[in-house]
C-alpha atoms as a PDB file:
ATOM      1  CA  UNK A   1      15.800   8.960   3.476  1.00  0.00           C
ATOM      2  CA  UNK A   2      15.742   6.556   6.311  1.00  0.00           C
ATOM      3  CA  UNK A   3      13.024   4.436   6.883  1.00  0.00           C
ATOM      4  CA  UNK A   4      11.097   5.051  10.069  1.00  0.00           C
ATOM      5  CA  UNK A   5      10.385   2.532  12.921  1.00  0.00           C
ATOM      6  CA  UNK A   6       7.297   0.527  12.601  1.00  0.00           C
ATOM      7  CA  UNK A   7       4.190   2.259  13.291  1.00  0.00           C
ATOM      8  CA  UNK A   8       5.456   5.799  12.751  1.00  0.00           C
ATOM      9  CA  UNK A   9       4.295   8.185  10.552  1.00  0.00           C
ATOM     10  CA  UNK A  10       5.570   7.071   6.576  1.00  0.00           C
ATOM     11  CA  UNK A  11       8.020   9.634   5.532  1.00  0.00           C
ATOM     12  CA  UNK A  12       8.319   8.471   2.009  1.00  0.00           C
ATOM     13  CA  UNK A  13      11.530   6.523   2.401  1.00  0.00           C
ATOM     14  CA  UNK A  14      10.475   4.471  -0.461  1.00  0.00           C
ATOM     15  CA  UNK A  15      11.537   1.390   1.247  1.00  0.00           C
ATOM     16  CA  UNK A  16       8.607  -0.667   0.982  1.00  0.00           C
ATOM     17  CA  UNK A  17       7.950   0.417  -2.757  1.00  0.00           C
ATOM     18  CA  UNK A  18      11.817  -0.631  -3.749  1.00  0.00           C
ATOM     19  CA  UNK A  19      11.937  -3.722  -2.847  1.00  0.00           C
ATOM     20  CA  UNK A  20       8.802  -5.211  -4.252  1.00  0.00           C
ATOM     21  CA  UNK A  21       5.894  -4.156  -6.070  1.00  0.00           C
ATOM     22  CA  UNK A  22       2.326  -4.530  -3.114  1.00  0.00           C
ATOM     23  CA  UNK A  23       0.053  -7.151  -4.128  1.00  0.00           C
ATOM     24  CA  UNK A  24      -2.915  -4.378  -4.755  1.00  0.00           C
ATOM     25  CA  UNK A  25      -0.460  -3.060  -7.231  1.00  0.00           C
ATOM     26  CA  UNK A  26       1.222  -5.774  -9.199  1.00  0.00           C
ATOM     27  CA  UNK A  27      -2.767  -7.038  -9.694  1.00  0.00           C
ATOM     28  CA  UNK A  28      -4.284  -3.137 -10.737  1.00  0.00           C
ATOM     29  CA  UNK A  29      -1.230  -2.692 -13.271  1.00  0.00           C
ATOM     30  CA  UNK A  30      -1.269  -6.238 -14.652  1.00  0.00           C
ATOM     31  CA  UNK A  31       1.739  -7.525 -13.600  1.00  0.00           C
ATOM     32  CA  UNK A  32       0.322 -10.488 -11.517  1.00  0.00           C
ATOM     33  CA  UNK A  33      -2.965 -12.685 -12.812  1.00  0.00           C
ATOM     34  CA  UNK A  34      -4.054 -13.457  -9.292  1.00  0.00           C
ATOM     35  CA  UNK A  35      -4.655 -10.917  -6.525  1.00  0.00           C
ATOM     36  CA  UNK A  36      -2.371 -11.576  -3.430  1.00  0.00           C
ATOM     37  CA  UNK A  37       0.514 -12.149  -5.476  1.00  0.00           C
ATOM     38  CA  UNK A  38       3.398  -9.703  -5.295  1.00  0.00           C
ATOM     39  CA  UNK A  39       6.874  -8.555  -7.270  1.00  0.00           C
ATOM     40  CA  UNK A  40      10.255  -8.415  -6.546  1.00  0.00           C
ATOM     41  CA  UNK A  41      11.759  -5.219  -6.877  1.00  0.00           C
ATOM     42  CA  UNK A  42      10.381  -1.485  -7.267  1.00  0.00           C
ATOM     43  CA  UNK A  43       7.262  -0.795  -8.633  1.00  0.00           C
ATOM     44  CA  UNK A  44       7.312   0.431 -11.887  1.00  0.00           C
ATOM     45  CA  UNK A  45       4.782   2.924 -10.921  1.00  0.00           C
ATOM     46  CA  UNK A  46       6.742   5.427  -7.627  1.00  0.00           C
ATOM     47  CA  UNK A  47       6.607   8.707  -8.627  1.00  0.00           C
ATOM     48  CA  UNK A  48       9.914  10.614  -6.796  1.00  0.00           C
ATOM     49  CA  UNK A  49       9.290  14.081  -5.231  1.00  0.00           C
ATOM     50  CA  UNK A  50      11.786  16.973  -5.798  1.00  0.00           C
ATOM     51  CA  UNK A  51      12.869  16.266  -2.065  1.00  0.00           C
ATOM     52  CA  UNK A  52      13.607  12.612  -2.676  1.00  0.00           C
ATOM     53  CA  UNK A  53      10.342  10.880  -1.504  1.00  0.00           C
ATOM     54  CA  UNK A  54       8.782   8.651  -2.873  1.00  0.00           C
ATOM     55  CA  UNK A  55       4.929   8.433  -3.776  1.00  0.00           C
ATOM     56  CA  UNK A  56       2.477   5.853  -5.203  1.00  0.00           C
ATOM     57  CA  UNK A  57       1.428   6.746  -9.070  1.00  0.00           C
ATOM     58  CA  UNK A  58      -1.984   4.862  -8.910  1.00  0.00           C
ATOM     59  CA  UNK A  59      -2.788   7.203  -5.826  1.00  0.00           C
ATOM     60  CA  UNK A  60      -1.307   9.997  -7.537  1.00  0.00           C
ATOM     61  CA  UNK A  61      -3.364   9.328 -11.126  1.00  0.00           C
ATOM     62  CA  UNK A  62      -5.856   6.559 -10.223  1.00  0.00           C
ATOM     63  CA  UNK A  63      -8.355   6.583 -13.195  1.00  0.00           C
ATOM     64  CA  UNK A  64      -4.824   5.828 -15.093  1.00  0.00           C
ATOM     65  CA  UNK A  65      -4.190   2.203 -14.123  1.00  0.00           C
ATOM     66  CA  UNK A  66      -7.207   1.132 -12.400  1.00  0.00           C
ATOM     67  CA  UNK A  67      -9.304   0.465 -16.049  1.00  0.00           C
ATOM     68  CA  UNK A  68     -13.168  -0.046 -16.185  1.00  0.00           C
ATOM     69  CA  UNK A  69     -14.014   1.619 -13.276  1.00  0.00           C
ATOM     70  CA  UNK A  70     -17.198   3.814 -12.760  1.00  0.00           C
ATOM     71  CA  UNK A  71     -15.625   5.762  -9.528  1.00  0.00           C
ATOM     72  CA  UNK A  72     -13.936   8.830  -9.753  1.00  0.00           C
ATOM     73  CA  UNK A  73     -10.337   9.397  -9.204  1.00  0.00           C
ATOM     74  CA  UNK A  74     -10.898  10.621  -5.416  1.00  0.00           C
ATOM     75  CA  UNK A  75     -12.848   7.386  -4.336  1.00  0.00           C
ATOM     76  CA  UNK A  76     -10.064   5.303  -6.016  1.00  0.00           C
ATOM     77  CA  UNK A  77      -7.799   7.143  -4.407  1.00  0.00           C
ATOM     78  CA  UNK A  78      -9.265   7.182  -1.378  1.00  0.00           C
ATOM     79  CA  UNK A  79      -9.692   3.130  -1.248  1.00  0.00           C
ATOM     80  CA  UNK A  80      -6.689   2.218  -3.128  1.00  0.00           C
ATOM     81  CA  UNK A  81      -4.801   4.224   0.015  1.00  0.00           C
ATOM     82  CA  UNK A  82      -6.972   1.835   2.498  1.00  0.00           C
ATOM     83  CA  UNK A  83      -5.657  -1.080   0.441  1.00  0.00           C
ATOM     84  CA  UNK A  84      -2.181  -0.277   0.716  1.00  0.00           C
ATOM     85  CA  UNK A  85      -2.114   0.948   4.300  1.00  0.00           C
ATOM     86  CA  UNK A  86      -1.212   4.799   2.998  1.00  0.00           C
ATOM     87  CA  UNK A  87      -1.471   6.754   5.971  1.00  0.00           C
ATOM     88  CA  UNK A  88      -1.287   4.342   8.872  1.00  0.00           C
ATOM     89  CA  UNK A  89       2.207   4.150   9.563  1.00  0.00           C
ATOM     90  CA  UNK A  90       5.083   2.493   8.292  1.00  0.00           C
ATOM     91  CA  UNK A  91       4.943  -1.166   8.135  1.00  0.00           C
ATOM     92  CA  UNK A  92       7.139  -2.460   6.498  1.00  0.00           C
ATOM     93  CA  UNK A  93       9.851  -4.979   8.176  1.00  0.00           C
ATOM     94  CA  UNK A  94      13.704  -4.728   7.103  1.00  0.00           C
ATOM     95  CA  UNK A  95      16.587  -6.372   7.965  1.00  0.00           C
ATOM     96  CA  UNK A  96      17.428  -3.905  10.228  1.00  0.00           C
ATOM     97  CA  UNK A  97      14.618  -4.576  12.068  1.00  0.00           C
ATOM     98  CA  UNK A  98      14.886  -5.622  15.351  1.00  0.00           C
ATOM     99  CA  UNK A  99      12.362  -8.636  16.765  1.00  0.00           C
ATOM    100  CA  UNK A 100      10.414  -5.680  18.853  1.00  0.00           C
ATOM    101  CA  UNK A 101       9.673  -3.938  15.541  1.00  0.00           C
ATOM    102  CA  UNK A 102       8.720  -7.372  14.287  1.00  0.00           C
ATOM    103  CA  UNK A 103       6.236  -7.998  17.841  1.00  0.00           C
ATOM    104  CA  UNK A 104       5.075  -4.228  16.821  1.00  0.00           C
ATOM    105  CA  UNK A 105       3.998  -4.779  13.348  1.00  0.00           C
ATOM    106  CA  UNK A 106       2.355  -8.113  14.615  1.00  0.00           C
ATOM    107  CA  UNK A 107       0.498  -6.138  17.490  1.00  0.00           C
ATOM    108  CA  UNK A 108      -0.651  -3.807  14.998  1.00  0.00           C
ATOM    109  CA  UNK A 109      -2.340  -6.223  11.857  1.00  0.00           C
ATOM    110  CA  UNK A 110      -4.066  -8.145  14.868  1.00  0.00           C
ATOM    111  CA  UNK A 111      -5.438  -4.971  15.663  1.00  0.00           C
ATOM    112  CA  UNK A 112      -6.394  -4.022  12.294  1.00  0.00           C
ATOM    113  CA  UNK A 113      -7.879  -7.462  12.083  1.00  0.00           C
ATOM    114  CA  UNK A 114     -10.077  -7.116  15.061  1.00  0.00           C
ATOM    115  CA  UNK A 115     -11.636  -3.885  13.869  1.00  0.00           C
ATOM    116  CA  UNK A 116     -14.762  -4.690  12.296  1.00  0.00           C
ATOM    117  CA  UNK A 117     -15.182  -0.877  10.782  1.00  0.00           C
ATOM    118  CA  UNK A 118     -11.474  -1.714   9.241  1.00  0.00           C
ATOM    119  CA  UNK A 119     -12.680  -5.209   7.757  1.00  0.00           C
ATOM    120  CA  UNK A 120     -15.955  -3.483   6.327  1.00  0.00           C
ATOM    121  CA  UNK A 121     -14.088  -0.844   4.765  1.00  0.00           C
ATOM    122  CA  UNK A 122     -11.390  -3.586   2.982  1.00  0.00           C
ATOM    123  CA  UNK A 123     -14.047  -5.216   2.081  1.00  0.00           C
ATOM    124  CA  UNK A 124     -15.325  -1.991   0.182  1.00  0.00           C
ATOM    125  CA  UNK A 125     -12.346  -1.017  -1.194  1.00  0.00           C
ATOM    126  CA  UNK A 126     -11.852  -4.512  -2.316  1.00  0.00           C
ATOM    127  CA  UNK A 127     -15.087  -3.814  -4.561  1.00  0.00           C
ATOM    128  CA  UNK A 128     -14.093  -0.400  -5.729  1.00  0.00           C
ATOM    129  CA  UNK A 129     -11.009  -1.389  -6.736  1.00  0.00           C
ATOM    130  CA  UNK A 130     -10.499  -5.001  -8.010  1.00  0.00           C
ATOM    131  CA  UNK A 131     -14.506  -5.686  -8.459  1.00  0.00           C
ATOM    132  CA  UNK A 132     -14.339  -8.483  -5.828  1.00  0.00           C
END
């Protein structure tokens, strides 16, 4: 699958999953100490579709990696997505890139940043999932 352009709709290219494991990841499935901190290489944890796609296995089956939690699997789910960026567009840069895609992306997490309902709802999610 090819990846799509920044800001378009994900199509489950797996491109952002291959080449390193997220930060919210690596720290939920243990294979960071310190929350911001991210992997090289594909997360041990995509699950591949039948048609090739690629999707994340702690959305898929939350209550099995995120341990000593007291929220069901949908709320996990649901926050873990907001953590990750599931279902806001593609976002992830690539070599093939050009700077426009770059000044896109940019345009975009300023936005994000300047949302206040967006920074509330991190902050929950940051709660629900890692207890901070």
């Amino acid at each position: 699958m090819e990846k799509q352009k920044i800001g378009e709709p994900c199509n489950g290219c797996g491109t952002c999953c291959m080449a390193q494991v997220c930060m919210n990841g690596a720290y939920v499935i243990g294979l960071v100490k310190r929350l911001g901190d991210t992997v090289p290489g594909a997360c041990p944890v995509i699950v591949r579709n039948a048609n090739g796609s690629i999707r994340c296995g702690i959305l898929l089956n939350p209550n099995k990696y995120i341990k000593k939690s007291k929220y069901p699997a949908k709320i996990l789910s649901k926050y873990f997505a907001h953590l990750i960026g599931a279902g806001t567009g593609c976002d992830e840069l690539y070599e093939t890139d050009t700077p426009e895609e770059r000044e896109k992306l940019q345009k975009i997490l300023d936005e994000k940043m300047n949302d206040r309902q967006w920074r509330v709802k991190t902050e929950t999610a940051l709660r629900i999932i890692h207890g901070i």
